[in-house]
Protein backbone atom coordinates (compact mmCIF):
# COMPACT_ATOMS: atom_id res chain seq x y z
CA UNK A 1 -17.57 -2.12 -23.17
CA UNK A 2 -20.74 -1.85 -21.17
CA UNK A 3 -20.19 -0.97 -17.31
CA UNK A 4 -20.32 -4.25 -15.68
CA UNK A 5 -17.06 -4.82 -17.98
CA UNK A 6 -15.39 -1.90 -15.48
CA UNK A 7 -13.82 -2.61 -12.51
CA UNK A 8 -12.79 1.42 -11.58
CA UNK A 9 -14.10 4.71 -12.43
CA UNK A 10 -12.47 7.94 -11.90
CA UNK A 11 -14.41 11.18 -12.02
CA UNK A 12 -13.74 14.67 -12.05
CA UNK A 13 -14.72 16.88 -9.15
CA UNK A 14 -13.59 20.51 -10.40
CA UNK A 15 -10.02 22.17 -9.92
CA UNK A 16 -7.12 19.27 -9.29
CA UNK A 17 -9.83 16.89 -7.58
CA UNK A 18 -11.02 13.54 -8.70
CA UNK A 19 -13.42 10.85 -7.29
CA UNK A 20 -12.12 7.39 -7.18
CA UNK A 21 -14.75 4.38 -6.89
CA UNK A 22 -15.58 0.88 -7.82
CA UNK A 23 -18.14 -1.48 -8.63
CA UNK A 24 -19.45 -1.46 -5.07
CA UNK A 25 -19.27 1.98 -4.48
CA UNK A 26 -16.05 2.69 -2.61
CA UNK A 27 -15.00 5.61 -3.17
CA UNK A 28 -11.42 7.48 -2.87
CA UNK A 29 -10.56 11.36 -3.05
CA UNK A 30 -7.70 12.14 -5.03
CA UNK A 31 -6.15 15.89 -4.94
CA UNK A 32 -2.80 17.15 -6.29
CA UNK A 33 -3.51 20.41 -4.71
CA UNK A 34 -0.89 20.90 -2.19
CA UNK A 35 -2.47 23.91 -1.08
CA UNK A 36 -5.68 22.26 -0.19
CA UNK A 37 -5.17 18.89 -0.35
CA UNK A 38 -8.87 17.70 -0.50
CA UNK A 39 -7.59 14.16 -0.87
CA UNK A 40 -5.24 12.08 -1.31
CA UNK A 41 -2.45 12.28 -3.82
CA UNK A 42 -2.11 9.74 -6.51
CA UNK A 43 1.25 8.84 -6.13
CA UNK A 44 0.94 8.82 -2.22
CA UNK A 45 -2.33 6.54 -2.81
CA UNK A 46 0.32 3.70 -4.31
CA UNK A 47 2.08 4.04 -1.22
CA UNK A 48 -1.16 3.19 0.78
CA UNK A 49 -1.87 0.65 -1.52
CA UNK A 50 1.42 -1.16 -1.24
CA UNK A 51 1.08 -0.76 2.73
CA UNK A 52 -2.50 -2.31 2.52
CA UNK A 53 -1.81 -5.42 -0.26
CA UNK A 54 1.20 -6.56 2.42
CA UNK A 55 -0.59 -5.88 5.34
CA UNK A 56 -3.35 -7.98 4.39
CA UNK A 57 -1.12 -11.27 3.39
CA UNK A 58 0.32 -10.85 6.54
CA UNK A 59 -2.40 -10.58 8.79
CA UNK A 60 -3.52 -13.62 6.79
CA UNK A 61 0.03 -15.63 7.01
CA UNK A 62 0.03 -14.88 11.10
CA UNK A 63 -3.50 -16.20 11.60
CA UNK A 64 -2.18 -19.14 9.86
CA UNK A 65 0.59 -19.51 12.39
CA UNK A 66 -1.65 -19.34 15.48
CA UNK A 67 0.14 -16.20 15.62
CA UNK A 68 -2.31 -13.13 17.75
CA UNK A 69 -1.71 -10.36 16.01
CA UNK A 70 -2.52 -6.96 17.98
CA UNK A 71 -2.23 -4.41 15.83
CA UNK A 72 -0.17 -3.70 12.48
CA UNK A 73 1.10 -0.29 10.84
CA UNK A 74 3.10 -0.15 7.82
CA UNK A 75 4.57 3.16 7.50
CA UNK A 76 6.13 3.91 3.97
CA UNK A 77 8.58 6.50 2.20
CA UNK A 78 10.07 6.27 -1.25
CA UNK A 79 11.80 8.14 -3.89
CA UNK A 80 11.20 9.34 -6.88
CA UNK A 81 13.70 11.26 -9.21
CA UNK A 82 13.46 15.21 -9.32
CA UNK A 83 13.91 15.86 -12.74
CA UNK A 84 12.01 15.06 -16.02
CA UNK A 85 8.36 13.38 -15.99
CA UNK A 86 7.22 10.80 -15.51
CA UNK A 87 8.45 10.96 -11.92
CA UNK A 88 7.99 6.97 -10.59
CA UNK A 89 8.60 5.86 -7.37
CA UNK A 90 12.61 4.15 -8.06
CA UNK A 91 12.76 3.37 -3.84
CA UNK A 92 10.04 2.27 -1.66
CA UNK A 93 10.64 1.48 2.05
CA UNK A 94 7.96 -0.11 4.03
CA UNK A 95 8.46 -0.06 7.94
CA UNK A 96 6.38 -2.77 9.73
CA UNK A 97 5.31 -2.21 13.44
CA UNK A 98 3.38 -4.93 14.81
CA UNK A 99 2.36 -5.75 18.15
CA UNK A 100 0.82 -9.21 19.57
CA UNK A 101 0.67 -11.66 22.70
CA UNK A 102 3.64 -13.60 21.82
CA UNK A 103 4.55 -13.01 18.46
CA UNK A 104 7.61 -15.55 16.85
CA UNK A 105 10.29 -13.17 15.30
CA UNK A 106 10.99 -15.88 12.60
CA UNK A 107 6.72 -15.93 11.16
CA UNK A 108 6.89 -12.36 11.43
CA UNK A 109 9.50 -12.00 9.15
CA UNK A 110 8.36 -15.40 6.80
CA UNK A 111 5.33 -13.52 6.53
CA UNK A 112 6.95 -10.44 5.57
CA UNK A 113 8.97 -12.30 2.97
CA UNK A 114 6.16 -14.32 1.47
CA UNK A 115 4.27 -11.19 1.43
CA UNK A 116 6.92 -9.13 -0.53
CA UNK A 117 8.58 -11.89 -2.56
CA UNK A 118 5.17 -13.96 -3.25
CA UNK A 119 1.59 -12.55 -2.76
CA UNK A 120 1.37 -9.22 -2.83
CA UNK A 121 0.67 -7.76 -6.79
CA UNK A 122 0.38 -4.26 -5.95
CA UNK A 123 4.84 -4.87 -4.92
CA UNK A 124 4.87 -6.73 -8.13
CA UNK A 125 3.12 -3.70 -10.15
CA UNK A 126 5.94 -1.66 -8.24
CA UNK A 127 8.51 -3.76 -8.43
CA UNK A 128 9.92 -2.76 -12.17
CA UNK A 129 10.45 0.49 -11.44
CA UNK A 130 10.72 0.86 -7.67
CA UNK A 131 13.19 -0.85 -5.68
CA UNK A 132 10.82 -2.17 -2.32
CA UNK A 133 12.89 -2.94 1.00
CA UNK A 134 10.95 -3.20 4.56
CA UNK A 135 11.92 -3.18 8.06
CA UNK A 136 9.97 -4.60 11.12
CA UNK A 137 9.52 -4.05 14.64
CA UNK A 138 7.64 -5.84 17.40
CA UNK A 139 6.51 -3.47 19.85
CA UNK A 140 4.53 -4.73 23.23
């Protein structure tokens, strides 16, 4: 494969740290040092994944809906088992907070639906292995 065919590269960095980027030069810092944490941790980095893939259908679903979204945080936990490798995430919980001039409970939540249940692939990458429930809020 030549490098156009690439869509990510990782790279070493030295010790427990590796440089994330793609093919238009984003780069991530990944570090499972939890001493010195450098970066971000892989497994934490799905996490913030997940939270971004939603977040962007429903930004995109409310702007649809005339809706005027504010502001919009996703905070996430999960679990993973604490025994035996490989440890996957098995529970994911995504906590919405959004805020807005006169946001309509029920496109909030069809947007958080579509979002989970439709659009969003990194959920659907998850979704095998990890139990994914959410909870919203609209704050003022």
């Amino acid at each position: 494969m030549s490098k156009q065919d690439w869509l990510a590269e990782v790279s070493w960095a030295g010790e427990n740290v590796f440089l994330g980027s793609d093919t238009s030069g984003h780069t991530v810092v990944y570090d499972s040092t939890d001493d010195t944490m450098r970066g971000i941790g892989p497994m934490r980095a799905l996490l913030t994944a997940l939270g971004a893939c939603t977040g962007m259908d429903i930004v995109a679903i409310l702007k649809k809906r005339k809706q005027r979204l504010k502001s919009l945080k996703m905070m996430l936990s999960g679990g993973r088992p604490e025994h035996g490798l490989p440890k996957p995430w098995t529970s994911i919980h995504i906590r919405y907070v959004l805020a807005g001039e006169g946001l309509e409970k029920k496109y909030v939540e069809e947007a958080i639906k579509d979002s989970t249940d439709k659009f969003c692939s990194v959920g659907a990458s998850l979704s095998p292995t990890a139990k994914i429930t959410h909870s919203y809020e609209i704050v003022s």
